[in-house]
PDB file of N, CA and C in Angstrom:
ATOM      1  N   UNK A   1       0.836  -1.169   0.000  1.00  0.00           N
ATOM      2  CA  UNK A   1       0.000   0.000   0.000  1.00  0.00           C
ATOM      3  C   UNK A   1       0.889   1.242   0.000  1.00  0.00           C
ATOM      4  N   UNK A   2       0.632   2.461  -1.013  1.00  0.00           N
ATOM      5  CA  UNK A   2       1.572   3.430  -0.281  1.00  0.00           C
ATOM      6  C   UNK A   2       1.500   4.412   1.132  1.00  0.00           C
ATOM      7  N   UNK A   3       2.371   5.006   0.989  1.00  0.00           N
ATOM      8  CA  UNK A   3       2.414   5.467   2.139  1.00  0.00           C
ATOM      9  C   UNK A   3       1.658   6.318   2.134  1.00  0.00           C
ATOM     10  N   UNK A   4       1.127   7.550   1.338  1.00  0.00           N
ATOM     11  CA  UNK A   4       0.233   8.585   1.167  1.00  0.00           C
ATOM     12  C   UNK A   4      -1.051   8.062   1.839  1.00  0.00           C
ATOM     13  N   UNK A   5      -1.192   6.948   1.337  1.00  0.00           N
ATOM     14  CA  UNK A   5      -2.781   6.220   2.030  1.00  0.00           C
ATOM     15  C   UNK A   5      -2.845   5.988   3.242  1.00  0.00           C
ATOM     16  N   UNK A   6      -1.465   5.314   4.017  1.00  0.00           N
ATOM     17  CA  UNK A   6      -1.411   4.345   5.050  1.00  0.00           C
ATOM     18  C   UNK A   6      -1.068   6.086   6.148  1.00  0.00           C
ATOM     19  N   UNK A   7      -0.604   7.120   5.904  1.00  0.00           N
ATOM     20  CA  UNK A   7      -0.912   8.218   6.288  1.00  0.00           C
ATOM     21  C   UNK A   7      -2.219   8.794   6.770  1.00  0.00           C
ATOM     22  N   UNK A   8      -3.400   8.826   5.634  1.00  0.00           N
ATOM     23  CA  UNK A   8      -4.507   9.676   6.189  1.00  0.00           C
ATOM     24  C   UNK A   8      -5.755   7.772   6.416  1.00  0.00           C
ATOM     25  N   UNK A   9      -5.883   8.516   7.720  1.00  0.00           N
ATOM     26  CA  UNK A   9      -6.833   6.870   8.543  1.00  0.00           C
ATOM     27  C   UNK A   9      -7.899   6.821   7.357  1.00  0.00           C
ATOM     28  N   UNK A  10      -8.612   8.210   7.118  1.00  0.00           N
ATOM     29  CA  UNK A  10      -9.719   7.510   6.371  1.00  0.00           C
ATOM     30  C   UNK A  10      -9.623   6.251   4.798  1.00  0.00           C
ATOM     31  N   UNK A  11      -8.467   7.153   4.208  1.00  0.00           N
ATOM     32  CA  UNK A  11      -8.453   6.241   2.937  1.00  0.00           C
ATOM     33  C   UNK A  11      -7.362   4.918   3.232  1.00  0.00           C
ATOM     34  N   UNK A  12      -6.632   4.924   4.229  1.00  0.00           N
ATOM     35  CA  UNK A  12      -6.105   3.553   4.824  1.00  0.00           C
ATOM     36  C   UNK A  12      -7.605   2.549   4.933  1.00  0.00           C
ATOM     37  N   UNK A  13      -8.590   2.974   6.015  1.00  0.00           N
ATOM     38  CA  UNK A  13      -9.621   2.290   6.404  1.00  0.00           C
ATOM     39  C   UNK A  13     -10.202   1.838   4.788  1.00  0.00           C
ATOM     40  N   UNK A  14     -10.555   2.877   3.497  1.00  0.00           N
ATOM     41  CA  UNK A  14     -11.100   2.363   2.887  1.00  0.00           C
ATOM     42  C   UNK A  14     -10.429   1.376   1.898  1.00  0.00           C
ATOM     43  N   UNK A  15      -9.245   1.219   2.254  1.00  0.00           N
ATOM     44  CA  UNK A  15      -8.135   0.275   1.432  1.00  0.00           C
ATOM     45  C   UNK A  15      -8.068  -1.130   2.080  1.00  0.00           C
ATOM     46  N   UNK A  16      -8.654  -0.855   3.041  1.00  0.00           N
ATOM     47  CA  UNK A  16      -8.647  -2.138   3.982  1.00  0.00           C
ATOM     48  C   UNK A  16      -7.989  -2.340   5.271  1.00  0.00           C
ATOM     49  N   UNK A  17      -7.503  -1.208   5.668  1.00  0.00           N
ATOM     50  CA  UNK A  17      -6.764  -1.204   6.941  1.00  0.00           C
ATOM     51  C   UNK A  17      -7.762  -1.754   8.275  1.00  0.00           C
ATOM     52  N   UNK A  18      -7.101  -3.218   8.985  1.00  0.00           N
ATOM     53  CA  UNK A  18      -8.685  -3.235   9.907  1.00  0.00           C
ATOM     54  C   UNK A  18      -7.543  -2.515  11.213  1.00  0.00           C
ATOM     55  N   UNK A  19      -8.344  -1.902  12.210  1.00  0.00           N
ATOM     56  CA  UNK A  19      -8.173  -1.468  13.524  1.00  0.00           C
ATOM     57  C   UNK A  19      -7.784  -2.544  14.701  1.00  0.00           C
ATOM     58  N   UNK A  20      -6.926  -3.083  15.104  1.00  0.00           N
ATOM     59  CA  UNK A  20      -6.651  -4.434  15.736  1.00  0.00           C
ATOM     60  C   UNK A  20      -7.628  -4.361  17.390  1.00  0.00           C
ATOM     61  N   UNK A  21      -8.266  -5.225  17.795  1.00  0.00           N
ATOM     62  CA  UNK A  21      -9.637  -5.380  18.514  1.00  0.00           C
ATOM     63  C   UNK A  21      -8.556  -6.085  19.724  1.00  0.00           C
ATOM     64  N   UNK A  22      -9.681  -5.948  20.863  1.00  0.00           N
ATOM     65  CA  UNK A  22      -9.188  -7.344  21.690  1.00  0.00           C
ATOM     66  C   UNK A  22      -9.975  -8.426  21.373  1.00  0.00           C
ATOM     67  N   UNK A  23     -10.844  -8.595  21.044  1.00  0.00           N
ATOM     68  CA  UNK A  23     -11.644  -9.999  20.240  1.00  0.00           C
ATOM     69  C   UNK A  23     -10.527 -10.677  19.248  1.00  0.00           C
ATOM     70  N   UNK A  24     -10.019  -9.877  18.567  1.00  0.00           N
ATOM     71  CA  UNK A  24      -9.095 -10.324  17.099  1.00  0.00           C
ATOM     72  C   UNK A  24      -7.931 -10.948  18.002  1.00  0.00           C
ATOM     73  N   UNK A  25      -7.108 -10.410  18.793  1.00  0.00           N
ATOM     74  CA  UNK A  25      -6.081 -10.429  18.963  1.00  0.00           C
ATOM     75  C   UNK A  25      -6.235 -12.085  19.914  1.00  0.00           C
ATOM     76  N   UNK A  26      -7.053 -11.901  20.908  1.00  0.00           N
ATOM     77  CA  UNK A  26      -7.291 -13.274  21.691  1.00  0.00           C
ATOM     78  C   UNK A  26      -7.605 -14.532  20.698  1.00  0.00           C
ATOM     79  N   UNK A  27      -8.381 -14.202  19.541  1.00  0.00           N
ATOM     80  CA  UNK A  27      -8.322 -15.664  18.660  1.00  0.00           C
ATOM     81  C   UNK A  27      -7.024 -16.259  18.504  1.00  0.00           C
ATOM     82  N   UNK A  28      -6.226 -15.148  18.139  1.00  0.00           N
ATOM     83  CA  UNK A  28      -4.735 -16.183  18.289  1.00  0.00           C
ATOM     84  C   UNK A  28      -3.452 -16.355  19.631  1.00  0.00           C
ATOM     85  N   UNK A  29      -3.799 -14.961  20.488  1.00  0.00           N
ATOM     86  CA  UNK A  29      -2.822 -15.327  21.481  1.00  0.00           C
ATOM     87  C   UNK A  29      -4.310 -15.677  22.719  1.00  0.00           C
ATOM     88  N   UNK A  30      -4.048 -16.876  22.886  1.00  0.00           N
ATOM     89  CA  UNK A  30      -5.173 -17.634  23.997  1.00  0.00           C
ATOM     90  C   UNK A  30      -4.172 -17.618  25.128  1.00  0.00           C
ATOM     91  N   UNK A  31      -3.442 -17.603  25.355  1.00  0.00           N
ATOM     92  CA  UNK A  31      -2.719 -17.316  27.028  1.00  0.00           C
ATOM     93  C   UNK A  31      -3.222 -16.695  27.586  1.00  0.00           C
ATOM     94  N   UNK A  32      -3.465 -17.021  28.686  1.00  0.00           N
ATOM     95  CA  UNK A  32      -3.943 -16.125  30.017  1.00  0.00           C
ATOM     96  C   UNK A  32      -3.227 -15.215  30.499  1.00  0.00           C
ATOM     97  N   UNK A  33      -2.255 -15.129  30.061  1.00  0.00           N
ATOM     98  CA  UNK A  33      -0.595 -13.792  30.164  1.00  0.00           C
ATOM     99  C   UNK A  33      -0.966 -12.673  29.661  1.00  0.00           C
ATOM    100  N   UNK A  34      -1.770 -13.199  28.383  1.00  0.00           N
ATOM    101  CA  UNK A  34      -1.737 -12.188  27.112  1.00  0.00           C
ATOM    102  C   UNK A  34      -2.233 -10.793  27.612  1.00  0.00           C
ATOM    103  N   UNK A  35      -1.385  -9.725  27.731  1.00  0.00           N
ATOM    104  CA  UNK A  35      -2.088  -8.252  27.942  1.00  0.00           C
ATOM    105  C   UNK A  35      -2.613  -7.453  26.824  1.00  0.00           C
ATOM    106  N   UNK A  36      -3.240  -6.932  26.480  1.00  0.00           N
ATOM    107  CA  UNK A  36      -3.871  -6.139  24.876  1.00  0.00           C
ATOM    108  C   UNK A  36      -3.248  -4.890  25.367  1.00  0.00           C
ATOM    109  N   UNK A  37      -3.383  -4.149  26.433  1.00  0.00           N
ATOM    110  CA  UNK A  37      -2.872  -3.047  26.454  1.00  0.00           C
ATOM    111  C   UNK A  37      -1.704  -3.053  26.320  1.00  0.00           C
ATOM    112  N   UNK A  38      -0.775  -3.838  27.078  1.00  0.00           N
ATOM    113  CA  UNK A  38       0.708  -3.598  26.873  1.00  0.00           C
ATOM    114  C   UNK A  38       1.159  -4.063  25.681  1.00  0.00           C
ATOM    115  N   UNK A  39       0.375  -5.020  24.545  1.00  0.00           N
ATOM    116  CA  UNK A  39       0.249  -5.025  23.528  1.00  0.00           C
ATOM    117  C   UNK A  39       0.654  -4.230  22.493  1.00  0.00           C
ATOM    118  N   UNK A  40      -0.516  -3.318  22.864  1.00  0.00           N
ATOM    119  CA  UNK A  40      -0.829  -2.263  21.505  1.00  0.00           C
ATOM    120  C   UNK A  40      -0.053  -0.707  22.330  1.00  0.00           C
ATOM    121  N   UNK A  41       0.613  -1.053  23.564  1.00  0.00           N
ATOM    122  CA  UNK A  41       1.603   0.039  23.602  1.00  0.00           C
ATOM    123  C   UNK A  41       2.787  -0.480  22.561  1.00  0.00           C
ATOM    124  N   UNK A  42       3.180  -1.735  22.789  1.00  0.00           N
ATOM    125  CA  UNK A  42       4.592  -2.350  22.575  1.00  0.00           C
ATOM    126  C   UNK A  42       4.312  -2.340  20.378  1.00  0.00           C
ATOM    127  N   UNK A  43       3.380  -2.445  19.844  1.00  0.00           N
ATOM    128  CA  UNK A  43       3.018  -2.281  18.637  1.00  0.00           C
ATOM    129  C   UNK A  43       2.671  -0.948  17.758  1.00  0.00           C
ATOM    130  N   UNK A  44       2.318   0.302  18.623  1.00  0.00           N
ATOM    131  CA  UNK A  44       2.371   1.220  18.192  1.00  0.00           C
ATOM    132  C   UNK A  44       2.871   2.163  17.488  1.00  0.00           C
ATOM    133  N   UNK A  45       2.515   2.987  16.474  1.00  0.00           N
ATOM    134  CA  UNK A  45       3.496   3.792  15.588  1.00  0.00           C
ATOM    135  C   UNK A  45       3.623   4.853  16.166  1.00  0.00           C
ATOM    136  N   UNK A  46       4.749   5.436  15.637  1.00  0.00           N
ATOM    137  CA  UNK A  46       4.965   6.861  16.187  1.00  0.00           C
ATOM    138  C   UNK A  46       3.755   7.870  15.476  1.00  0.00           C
ATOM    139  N   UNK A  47       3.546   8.907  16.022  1.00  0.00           N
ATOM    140  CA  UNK A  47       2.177  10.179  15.862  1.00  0.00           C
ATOM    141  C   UNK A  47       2.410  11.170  14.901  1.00  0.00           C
ATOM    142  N   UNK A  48       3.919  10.753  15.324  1.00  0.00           N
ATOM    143  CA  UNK A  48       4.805  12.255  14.349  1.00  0.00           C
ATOM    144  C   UNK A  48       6.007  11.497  14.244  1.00  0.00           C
ATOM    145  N   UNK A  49       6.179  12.220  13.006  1.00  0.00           N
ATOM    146  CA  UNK A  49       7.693  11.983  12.152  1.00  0.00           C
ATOM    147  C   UNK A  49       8.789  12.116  13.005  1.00  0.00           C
ATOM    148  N   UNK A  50       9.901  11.657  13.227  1.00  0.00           N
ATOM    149  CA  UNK A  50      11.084  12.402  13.889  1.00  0.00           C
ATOM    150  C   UNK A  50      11.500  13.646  13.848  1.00  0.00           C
ATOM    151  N   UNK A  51      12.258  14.393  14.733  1.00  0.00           N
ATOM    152  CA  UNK A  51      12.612  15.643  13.906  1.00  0.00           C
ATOM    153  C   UNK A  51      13.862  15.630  13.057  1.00  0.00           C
ATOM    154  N   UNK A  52      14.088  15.831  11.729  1.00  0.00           N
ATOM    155  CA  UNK A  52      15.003  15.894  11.238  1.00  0.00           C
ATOM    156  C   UNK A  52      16.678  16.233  12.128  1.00  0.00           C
ATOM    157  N   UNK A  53      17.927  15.060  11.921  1.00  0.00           N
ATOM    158  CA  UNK A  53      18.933  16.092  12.542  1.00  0.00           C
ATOM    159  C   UNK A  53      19.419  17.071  11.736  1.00  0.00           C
ATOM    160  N   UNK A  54      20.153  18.059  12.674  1.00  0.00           N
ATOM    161  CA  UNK A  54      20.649  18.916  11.910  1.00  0.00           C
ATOM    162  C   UNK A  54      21.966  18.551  11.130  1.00  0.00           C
ATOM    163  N   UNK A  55      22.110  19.234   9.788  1.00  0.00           N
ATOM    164  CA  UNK A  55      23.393  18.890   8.901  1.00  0.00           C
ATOM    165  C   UNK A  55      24.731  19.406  10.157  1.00  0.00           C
ATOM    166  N   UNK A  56      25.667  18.776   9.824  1.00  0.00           N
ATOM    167  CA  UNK A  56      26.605  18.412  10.344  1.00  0.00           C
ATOM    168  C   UNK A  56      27.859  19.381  10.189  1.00  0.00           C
ATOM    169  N   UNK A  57      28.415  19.990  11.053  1.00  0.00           N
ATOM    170  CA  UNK A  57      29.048  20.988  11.279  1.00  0.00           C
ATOM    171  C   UNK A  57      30.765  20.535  10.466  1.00  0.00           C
ATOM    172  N   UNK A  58      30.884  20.385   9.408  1.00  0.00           N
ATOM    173  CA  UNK A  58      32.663  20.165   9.201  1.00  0.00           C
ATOM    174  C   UNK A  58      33.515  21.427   9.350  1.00  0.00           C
ATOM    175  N   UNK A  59      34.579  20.528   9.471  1.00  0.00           N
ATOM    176  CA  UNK A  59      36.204  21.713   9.760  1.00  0.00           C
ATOM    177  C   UNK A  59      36.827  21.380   8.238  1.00  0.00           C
ATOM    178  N   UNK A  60      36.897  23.135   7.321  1.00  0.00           N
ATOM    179  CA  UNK A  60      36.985  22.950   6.401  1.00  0.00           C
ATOM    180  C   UNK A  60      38.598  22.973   6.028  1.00  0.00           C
ATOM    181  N   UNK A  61      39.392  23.196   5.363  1.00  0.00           N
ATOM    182  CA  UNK A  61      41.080  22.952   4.961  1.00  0.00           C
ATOM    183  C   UNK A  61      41.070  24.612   5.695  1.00  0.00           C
ATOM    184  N   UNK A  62      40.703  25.422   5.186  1.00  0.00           N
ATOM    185  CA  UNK A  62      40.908  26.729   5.646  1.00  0.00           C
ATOM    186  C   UNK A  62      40.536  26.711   7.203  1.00  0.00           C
ATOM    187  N   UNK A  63      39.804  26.357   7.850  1.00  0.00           N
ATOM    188  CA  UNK A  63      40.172  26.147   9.294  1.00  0.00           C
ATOM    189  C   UNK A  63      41.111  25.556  10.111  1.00  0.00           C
ATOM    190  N   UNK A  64      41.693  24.365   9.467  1.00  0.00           N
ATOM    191  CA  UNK A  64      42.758  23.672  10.193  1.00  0.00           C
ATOM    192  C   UNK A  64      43.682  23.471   8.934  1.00  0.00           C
ATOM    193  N   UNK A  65      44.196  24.142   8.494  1.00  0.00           N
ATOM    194  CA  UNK A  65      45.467  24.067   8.041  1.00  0.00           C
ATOM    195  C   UNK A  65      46.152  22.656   7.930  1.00  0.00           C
ATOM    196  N   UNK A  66      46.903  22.301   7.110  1.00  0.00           N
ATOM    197  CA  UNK A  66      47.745  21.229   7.256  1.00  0.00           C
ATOM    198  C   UNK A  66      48.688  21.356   6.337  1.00  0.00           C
ATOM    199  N   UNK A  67      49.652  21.055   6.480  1.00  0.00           N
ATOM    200  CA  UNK A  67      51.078  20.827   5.934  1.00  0.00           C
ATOM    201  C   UNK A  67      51.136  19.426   4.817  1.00  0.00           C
ATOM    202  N   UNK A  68      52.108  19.495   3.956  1.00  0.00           N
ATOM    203  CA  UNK A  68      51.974  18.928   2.902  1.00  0.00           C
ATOM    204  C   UNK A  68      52.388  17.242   3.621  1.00  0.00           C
ATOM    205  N   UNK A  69      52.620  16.768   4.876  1.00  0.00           N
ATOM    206  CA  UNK A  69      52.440  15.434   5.237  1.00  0.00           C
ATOM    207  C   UNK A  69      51.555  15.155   6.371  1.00  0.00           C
ATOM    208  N   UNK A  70      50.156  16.777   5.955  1.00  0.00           N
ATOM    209  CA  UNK A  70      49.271  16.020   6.980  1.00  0.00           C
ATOM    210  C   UNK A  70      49.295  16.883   8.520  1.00  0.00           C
ATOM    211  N   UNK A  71      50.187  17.330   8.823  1.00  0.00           N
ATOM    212  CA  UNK A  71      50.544  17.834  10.269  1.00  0.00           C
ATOM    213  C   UNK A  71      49.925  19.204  10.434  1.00  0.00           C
ATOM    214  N   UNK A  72      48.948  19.202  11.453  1.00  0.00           N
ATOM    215  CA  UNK A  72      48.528  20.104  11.476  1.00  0.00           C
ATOM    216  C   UNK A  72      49.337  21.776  11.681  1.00  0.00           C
ATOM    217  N   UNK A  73      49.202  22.761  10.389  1.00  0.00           N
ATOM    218  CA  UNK A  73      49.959  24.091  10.788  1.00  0.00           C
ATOM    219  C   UNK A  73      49.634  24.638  11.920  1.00  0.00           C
ATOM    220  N   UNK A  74      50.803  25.612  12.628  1.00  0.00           N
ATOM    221  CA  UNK A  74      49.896  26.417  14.109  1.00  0.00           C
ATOM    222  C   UNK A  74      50.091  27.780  13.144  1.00  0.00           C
ATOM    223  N   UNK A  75      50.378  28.391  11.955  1.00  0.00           N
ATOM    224  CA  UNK A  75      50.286  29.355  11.172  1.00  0.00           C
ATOM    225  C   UNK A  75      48.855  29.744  11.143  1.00  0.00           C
ATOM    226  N   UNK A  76      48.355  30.968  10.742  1.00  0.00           N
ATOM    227  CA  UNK A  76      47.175  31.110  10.753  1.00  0.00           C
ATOM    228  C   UNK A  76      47.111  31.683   8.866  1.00  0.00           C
ATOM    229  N   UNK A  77      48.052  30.968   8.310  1.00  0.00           N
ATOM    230  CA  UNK A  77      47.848  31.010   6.675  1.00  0.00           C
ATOM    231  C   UNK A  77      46.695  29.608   5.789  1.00  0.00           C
ATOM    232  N   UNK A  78      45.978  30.750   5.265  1.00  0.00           N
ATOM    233  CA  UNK A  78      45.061  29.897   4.360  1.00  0.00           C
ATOM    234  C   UNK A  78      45.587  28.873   3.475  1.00  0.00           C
ATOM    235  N   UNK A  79      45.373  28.102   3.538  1.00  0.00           N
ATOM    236  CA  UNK A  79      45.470  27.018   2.185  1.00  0.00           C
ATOM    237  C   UNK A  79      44.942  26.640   1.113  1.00  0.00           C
ATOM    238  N   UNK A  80      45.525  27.540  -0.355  1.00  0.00           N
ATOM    239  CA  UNK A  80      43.848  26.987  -1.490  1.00  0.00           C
ATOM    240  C   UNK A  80      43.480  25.531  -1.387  1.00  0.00           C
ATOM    241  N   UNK A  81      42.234  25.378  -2.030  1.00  0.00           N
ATOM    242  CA  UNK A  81      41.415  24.427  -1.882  1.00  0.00           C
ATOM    243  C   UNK A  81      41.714  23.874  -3.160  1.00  0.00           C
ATOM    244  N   UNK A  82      41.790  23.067  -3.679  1.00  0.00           N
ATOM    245  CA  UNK A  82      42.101  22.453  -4.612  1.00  0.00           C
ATOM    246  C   UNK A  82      40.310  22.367  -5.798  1.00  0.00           C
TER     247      UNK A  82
END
């Protein structure tokens, strides 16, 4: 199914999405253990998306300098960028 659908409940429901019951769920787990609530906590989707992380901060050649085997300069001269 795509995701656009499986997104908004109504047109999920009319695609066939069923709502999981405690009737449904006891036909197959018959243990007397069986909890539905801690269930359908432990099965649940998230409500909301994650929040995106943020892009990632690099140290560019012109910030840390380096010398032609690598060693970092303590000069405070730029280096073109290739």
């Amino acid at each position: 199914m795509p995701e656009a659908i499986m997104r908004d409940p109504r047109s999920a429901m009319a695609a066939g999405l069923q709502m999981p019951t405690r009737e449904g769920c006891v036909t197959c787990h018959q243990e007397k253990s069986f909890d539905f609530d801690a269930a359908m906590k432990k099965i649940a989707h998230p409500t909301k998306p994650p929040k995106a992380a943020q892009d990632p901060r690099y140290k560019t050649r012109c910030a840390w300098p380096c010398g032609p085997m690598g060693v970092r300069s303590t000069s405070p001269v730029k280096l073109p960028i290739p």
